[in-house]
C-alpha atoms as a PDB file:
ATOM      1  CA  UNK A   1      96.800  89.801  84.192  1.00  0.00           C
ATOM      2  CA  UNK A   2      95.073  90.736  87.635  1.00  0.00           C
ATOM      3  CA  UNK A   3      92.595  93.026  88.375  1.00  0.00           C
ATOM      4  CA  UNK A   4      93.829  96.637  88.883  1.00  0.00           C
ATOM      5  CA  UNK A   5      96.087  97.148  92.502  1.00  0.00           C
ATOM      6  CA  UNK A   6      95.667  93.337  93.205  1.00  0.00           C
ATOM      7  CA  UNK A   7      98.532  91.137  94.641  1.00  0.00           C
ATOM      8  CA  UNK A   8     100.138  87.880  92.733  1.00  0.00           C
ATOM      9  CA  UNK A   9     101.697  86.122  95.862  1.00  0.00           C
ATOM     10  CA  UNK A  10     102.106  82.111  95.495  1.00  0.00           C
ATOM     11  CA  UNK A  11     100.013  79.913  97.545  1.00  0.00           C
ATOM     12  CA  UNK A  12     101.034  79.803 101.569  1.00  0.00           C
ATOM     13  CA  UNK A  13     103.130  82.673 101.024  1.00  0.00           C
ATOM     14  CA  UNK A  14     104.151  85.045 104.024  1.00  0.00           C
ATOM     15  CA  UNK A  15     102.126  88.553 103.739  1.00  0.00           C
ATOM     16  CA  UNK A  16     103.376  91.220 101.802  1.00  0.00           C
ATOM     17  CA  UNK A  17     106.225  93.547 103.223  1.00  0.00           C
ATOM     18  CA  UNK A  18     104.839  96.197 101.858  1.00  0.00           C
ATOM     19  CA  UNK A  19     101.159  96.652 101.634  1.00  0.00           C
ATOM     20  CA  UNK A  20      99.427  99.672 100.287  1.00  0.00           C
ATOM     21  CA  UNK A  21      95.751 100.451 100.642  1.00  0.00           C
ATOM     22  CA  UNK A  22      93.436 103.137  99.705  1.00  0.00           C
ATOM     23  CA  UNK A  23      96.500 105.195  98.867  1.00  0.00           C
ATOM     24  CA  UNK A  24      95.020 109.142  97.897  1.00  0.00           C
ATOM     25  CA  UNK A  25      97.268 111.766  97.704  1.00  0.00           C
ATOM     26  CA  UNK A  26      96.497 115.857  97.377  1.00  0.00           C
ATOM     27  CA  UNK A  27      99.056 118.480  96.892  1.00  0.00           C
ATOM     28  CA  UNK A  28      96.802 121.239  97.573  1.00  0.00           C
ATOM     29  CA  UNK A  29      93.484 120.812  95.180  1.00  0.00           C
ATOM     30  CA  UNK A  30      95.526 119.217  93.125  1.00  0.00           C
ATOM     31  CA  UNK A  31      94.743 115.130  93.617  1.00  0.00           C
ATOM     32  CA  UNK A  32      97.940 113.122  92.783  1.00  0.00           C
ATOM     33  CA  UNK A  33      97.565 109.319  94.048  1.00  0.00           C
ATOM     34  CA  UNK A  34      93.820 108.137  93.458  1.00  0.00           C
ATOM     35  CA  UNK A  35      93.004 105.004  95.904  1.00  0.00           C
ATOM     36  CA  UNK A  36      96.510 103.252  94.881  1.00  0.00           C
ATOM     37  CA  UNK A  37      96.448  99.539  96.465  1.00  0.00           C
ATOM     38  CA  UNK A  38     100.009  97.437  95.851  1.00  0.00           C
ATOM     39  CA  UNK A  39     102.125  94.887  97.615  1.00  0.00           C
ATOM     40  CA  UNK A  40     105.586  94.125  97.508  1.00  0.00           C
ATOM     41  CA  UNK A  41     106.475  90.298  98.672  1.00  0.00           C
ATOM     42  CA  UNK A  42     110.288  89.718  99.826  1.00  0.00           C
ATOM     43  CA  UNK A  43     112.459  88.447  97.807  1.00  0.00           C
ATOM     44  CA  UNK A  44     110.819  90.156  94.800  1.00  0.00           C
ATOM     45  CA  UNK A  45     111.066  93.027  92.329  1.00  0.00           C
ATOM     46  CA  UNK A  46     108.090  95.199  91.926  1.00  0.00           C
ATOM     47  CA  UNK A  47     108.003  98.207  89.025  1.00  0.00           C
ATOM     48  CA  UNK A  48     105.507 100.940  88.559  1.00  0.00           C
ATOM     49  CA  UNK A  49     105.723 102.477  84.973  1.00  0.00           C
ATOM     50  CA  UNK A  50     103.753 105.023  83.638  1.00  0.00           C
ATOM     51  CA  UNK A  51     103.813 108.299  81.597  1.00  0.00           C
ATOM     52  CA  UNK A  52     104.990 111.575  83.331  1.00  0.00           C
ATOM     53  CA  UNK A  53     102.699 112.689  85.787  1.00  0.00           C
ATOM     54  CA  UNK A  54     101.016 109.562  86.221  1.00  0.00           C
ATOM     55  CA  UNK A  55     102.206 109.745  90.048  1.00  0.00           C
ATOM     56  CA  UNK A  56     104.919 107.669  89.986  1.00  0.00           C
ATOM     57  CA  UNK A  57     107.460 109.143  92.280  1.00  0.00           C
ATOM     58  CA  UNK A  58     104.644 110.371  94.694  1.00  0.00           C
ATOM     59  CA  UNK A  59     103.969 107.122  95.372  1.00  0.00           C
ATOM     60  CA  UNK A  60     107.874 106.022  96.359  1.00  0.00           C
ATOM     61  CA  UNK A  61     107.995 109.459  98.199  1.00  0.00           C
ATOM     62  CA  UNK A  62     104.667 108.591 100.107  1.00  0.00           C
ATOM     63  CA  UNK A  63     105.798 105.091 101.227  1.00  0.00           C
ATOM     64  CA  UNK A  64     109.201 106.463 101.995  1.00  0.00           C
ATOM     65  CA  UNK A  65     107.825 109.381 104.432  1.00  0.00           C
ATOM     66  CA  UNK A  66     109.334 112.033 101.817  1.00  0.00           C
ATOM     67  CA  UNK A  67     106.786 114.471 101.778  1.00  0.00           C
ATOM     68  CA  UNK A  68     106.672 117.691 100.866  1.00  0.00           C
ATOM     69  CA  UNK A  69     104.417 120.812 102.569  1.00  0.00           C
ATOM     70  CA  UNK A  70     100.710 120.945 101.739  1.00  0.00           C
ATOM     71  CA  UNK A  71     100.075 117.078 101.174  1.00  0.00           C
ATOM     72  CA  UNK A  72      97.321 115.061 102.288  1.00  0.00           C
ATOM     73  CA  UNK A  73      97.666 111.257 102.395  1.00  0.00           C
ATOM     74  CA  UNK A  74      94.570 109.037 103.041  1.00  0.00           C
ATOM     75  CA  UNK A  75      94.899 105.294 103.289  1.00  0.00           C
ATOM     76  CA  UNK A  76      97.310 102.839 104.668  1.00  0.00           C
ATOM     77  CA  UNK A  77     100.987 102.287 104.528  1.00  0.00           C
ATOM     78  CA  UNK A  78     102.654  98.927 106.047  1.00  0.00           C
ATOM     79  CA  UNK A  79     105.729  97.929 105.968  1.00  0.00           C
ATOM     80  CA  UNK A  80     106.935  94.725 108.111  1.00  0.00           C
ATOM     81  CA  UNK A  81     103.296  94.333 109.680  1.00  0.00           C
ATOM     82  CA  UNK A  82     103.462  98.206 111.394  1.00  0.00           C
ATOM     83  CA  UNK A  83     101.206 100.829 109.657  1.00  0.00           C
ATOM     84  CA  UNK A  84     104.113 103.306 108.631  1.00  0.00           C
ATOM     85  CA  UNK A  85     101.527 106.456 106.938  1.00  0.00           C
ATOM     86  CA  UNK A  86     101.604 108.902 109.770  1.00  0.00           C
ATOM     87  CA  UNK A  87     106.037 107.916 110.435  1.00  0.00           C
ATOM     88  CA  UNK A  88     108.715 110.211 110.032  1.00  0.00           C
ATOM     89  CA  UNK A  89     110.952 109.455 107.368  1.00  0.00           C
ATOM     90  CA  UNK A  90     113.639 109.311 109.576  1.00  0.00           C
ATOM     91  CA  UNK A  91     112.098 106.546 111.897  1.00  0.00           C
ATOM     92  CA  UNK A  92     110.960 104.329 107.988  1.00  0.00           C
ATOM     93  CA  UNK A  93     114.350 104.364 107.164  1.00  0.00           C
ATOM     94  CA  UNK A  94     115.846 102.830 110.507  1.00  0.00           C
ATOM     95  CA  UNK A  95     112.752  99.698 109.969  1.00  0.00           C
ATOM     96  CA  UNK A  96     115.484  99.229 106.476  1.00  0.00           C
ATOM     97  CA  UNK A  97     114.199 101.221 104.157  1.00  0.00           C
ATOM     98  CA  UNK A  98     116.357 102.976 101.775  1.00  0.00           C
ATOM     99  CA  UNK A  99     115.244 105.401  99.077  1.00  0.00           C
ATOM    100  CA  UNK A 100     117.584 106.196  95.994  1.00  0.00           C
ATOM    101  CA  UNK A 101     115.209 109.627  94.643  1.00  0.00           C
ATOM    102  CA  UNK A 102     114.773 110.671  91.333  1.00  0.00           C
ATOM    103  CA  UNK A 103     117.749 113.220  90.116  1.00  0.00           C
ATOM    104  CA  UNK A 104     120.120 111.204  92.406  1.00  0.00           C
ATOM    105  CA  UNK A 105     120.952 114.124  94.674  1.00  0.00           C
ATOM    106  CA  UNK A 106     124.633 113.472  95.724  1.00  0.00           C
ATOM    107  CA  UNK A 107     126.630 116.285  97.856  1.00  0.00           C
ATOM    108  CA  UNK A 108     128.280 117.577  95.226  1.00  0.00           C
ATOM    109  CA  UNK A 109     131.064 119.150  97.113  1.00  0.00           C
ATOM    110  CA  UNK A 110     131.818 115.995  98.990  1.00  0.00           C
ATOM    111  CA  UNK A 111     134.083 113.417  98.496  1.00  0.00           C
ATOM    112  CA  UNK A 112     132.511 109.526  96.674  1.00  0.00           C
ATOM    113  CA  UNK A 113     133.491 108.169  99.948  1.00  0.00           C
ATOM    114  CA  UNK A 114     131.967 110.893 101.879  1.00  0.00           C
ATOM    115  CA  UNK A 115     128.712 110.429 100.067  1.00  0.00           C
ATOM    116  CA  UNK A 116     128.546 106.935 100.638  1.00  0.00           C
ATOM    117  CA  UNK A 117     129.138 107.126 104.669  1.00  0.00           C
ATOM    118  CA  UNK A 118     126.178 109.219 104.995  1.00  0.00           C
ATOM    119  CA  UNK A 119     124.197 106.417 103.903  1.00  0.00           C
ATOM    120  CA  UNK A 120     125.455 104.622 107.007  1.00  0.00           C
ATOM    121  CA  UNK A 121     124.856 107.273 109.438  1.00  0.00           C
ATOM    122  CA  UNK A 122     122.224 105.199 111.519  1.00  0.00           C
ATOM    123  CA  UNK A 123     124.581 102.174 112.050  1.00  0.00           C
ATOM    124  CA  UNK A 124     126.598 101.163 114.802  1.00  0.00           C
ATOM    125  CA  UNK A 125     127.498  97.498 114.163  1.00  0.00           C
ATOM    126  CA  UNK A 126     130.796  96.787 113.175  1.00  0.00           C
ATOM    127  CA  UNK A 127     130.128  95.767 109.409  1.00  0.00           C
ATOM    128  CA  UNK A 128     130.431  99.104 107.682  1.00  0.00           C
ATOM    129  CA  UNK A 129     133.914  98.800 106.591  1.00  0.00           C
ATOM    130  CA  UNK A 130     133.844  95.611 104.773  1.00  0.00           C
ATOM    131  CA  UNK A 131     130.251  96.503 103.169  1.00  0.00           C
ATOM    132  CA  UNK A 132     132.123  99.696 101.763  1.00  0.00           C
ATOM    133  CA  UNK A 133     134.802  97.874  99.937  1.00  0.00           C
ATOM    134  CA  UNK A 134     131.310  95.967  99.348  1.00  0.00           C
ATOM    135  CA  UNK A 135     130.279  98.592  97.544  1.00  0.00           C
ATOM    136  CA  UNK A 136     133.895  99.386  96.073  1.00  0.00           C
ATOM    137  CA  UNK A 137     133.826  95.806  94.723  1.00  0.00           C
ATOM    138  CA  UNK A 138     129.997  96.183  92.778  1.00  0.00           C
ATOM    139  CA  UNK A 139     130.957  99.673  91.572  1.00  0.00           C
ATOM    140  CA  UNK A 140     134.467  99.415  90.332  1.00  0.00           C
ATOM    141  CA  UNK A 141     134.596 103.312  89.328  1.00  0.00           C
ATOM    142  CA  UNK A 142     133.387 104.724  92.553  1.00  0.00           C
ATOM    143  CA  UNK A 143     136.336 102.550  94.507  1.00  0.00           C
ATOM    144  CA  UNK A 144     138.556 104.506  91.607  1.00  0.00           C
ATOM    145  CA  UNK A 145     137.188 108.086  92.263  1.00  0.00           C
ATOM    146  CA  UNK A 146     136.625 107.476  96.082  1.00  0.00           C
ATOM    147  CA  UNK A 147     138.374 110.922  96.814  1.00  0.00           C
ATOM    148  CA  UNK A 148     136.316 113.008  93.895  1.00  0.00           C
ATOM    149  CA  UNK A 149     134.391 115.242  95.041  1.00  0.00           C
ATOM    150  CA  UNK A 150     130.385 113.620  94.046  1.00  0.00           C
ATOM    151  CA  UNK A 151     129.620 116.752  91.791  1.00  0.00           C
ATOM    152  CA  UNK A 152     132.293 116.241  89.144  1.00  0.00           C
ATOM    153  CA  UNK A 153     131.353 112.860  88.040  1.00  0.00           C
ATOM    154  CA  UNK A 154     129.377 111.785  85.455  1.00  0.00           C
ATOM    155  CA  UNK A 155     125.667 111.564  85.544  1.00  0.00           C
ATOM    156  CA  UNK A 156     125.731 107.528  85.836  1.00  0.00           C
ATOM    157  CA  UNK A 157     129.027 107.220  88.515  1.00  0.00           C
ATOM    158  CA  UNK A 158     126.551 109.792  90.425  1.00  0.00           C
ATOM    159  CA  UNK A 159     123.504 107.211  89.913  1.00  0.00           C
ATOM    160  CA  UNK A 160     125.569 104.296  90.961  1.00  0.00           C
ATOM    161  CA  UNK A 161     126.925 106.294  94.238  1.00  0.00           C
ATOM    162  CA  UNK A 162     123.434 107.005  94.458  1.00  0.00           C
ATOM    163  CA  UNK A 163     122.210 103.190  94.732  1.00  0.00           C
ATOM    164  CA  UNK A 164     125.548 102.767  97.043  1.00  0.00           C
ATOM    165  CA  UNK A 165     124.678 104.678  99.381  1.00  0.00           C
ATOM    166  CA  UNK A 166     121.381 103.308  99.642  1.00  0.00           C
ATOM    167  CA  UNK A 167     123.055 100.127  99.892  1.00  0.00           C
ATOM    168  CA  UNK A 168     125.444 101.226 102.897  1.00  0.00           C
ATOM    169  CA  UNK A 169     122.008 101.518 104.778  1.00  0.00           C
ATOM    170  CA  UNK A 170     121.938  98.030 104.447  1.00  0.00           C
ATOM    171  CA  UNK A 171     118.163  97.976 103.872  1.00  0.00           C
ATOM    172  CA  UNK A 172     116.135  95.009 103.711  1.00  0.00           C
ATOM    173  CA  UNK A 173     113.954  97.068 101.247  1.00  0.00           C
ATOM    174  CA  UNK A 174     115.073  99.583  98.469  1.00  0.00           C
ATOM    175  CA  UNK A 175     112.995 102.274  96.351  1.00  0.00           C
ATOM    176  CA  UNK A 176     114.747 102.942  93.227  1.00  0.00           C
ATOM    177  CA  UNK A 177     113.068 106.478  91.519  1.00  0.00           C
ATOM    178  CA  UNK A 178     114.356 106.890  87.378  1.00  0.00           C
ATOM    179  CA  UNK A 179     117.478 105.104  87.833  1.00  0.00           C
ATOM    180  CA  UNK A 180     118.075 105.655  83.774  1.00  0.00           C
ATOM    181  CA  UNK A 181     117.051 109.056  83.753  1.00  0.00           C
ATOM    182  CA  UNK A 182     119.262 111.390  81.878  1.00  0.00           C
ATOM    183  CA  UNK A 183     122.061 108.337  81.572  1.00  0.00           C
ATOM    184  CA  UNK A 184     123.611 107.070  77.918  1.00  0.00           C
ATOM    185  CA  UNK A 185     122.187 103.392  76.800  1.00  0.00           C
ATOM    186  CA  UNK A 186     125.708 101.888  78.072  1.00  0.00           C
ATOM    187  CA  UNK A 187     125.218 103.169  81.182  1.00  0.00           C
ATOM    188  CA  UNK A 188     122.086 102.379  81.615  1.00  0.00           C
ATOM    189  CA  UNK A 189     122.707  98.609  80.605  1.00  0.00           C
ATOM    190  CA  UNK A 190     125.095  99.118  83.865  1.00  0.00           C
ATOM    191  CA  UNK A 191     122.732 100.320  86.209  1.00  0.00           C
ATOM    192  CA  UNK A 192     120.481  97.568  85.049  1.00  0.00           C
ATOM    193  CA  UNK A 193     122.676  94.630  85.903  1.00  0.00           C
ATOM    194  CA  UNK A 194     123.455  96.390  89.171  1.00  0.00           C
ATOM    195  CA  UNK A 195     119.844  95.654  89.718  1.00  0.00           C
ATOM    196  CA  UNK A 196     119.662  92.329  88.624  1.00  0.00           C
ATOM    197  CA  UNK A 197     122.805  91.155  90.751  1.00  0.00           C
ATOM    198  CA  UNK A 198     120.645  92.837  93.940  1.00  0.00           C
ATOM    199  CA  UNK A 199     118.074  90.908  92.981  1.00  0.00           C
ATOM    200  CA  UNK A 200     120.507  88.062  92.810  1.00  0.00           C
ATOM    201  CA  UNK A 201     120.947  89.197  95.764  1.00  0.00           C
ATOM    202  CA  UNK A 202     117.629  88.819  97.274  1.00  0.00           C
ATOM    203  CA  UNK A 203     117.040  92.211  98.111  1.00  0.00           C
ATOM    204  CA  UNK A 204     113.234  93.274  98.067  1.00  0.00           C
ATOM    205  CA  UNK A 205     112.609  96.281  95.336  1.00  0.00           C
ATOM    206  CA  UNK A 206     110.531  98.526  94.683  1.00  0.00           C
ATOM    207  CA  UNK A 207     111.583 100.424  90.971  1.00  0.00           C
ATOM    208  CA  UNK A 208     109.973 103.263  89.102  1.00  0.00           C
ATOM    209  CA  UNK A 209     111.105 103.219  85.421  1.00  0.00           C
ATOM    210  CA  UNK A 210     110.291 105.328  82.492  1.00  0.00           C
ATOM    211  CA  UNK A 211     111.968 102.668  80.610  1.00  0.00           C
ATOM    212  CA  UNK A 212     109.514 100.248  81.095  1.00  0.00           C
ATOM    213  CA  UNK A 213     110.789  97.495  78.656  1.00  0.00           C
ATOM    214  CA  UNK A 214     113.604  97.495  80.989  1.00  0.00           C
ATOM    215  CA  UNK A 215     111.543  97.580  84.148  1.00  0.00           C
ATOM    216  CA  UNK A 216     109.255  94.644  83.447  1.00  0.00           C
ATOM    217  CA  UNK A 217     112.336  92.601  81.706  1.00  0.00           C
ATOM    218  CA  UNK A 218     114.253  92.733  85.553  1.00  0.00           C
ATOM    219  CA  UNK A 219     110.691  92.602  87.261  1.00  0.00           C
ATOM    220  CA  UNK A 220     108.762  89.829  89.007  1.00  0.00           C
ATOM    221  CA  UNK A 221     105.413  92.067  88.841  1.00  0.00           C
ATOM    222  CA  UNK A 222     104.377  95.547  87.534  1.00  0.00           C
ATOM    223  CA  UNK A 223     101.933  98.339  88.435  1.00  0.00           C
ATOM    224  CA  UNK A 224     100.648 100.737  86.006  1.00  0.00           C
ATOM    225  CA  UNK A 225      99.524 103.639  86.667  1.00  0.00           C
ATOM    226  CA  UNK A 226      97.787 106.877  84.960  1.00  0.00           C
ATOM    227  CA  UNK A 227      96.858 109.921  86.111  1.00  0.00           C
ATOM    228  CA  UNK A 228      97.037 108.215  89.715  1.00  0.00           C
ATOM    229  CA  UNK A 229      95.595 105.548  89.513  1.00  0.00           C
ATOM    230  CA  UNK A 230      96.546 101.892  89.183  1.00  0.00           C
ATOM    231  CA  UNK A 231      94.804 100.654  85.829  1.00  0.00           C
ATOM    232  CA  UNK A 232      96.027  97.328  85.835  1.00  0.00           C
ATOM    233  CA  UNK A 233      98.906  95.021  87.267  1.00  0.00           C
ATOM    234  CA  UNK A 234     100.086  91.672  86.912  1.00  0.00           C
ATOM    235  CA  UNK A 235     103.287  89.721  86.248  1.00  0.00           C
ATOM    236  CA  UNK A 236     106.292  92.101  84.058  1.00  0.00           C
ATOM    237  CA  UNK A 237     106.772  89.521  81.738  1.00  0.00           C
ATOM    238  CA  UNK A 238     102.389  89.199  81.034  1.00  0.00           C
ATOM    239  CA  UNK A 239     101.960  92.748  80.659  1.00  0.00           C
ATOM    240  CA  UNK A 240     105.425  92.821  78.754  1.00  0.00           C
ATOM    241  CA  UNK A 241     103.144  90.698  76.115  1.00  0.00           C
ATOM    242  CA  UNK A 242     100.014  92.981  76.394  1.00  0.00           C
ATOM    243  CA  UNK A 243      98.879  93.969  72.880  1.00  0.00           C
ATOM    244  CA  UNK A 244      98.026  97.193  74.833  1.00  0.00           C
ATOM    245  CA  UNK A 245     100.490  98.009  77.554  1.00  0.00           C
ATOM    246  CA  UNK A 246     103.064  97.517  74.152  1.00  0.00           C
ATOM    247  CA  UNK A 247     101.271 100.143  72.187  1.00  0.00           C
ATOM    248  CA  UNK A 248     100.761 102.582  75.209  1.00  0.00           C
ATOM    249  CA  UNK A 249     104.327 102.143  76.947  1.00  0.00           C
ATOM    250  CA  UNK A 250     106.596  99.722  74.789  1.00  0.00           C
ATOM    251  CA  UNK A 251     106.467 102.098  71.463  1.00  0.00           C
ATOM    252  CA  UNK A 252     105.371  98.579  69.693  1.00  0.00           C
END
């Protein structure tokens, strides 16, 4: 186990592609993120776990640019080398970032197929065809309900248009917020090995999980936070083994 916020890269490794530092975070008086430091390597999966209101998806919506009125960051954000804090979301997302938000947030009224162009809005190469039957091919169901309009489906076929259309962003990084939140165990198990074939994959993640046995099982490394702060971090399948990270998050 490392020392609270620190990194675990391998000897001679490239720098982190994301690097946080300092991270503090105020929604008014109220102080959500508390001096947050945590790096992401390529390559790798990284999950933050923690009980409700431990500041979770503040953090993903902080890196991300998703902020909401009244906020005050402090710290550093960067992504690729380029301090990203004080960037539009807009302008994080075209450096290929995608973030898949908590509560999925679909356009209900629009078609699967609709939902899953919008996450290619920003590209102009010539690609986006065969990465939608891409998608079609990962996510059998959404190639079958293509026309449906996004709001009548179930709660996981909206989580997996969800992570496709991230994935028709074609980001080199993804932020996954509660991707089993709300879904039955079988579909959970699904959304799961989705994220184990991206890691497959090689596509850098970034996961926040209230299941956290499943988070640290598909992991590389985890942060843990409370009340926003990072209170220790290390590899998944370590603090998996932690006598206390089991009692406090594991139920064992």
């Amino acid at each position: 186990m490392t020392a609270p916020g620190s990194g675990t890269p391998v000897a001679g490794s490239a720098p982190p592609l994301l690097s946080v530092r300092s991270l503090s975070v105020r929604y008014g008086a109220a102080q959500a993120l508390r001096n947050v430091d945590l790096d992401v390597y390529e390559g790798e999966i990284v999950t933050v776990i923690g009980g409700n209101g431990a500041g979770k998806s503040t953090t993903l919506k902080t890196i991300s640019g998703v902020g909401e009125m009244l906020k005050h960051v402090e710290g550093s954000i960067t992504f690729q080398g380029t301090e990203i804090r004080r960037k539009p979301a807009y302008r994080i997302a075209r450096m290929g970032m995608a973030h898949v938000p908590e509560g999925r947030r679909v356009f209900p009224e629009s078609s699967v197929e609709e939902n899953l162009m919008l996450g290619a809005y920003r590209r102009k190469d010539a690609d986006i065809g065969a990465d939608l039957d891409a998608i079609y091919v990962r996510f059998p169901i959404l190639a079958e309900r293509r026309h449906q309009q996004a709001g009548l489906m179930s709660g996981g076929e909206q989580q997996m248009l969800a992570i496709g259309r991230g994935l028709m962003a074609k980001p080199s990084f993804l932020l996954l917020d509660e991707p089993s939140l709300g879904l039955a165990p079988l579909i959970v198990e699904q959304v799961f090995a989705a994220i184990r074939r991206l890691k497959a994959e090689g596509l850098t993640i970034l996961l926040v999980e209230q299941l956290a046995t499943k988070a640290l099982a598909v992991a590389d490394r985890a942060y843990i936070l409370e009340t926003g702060s990072v209170v220790t971090s290390g590899p998944a399948s370590e603090l998996a083994r932690d006598p206390k990270v089991r009692a406090a998050y594991l139920g064992t």
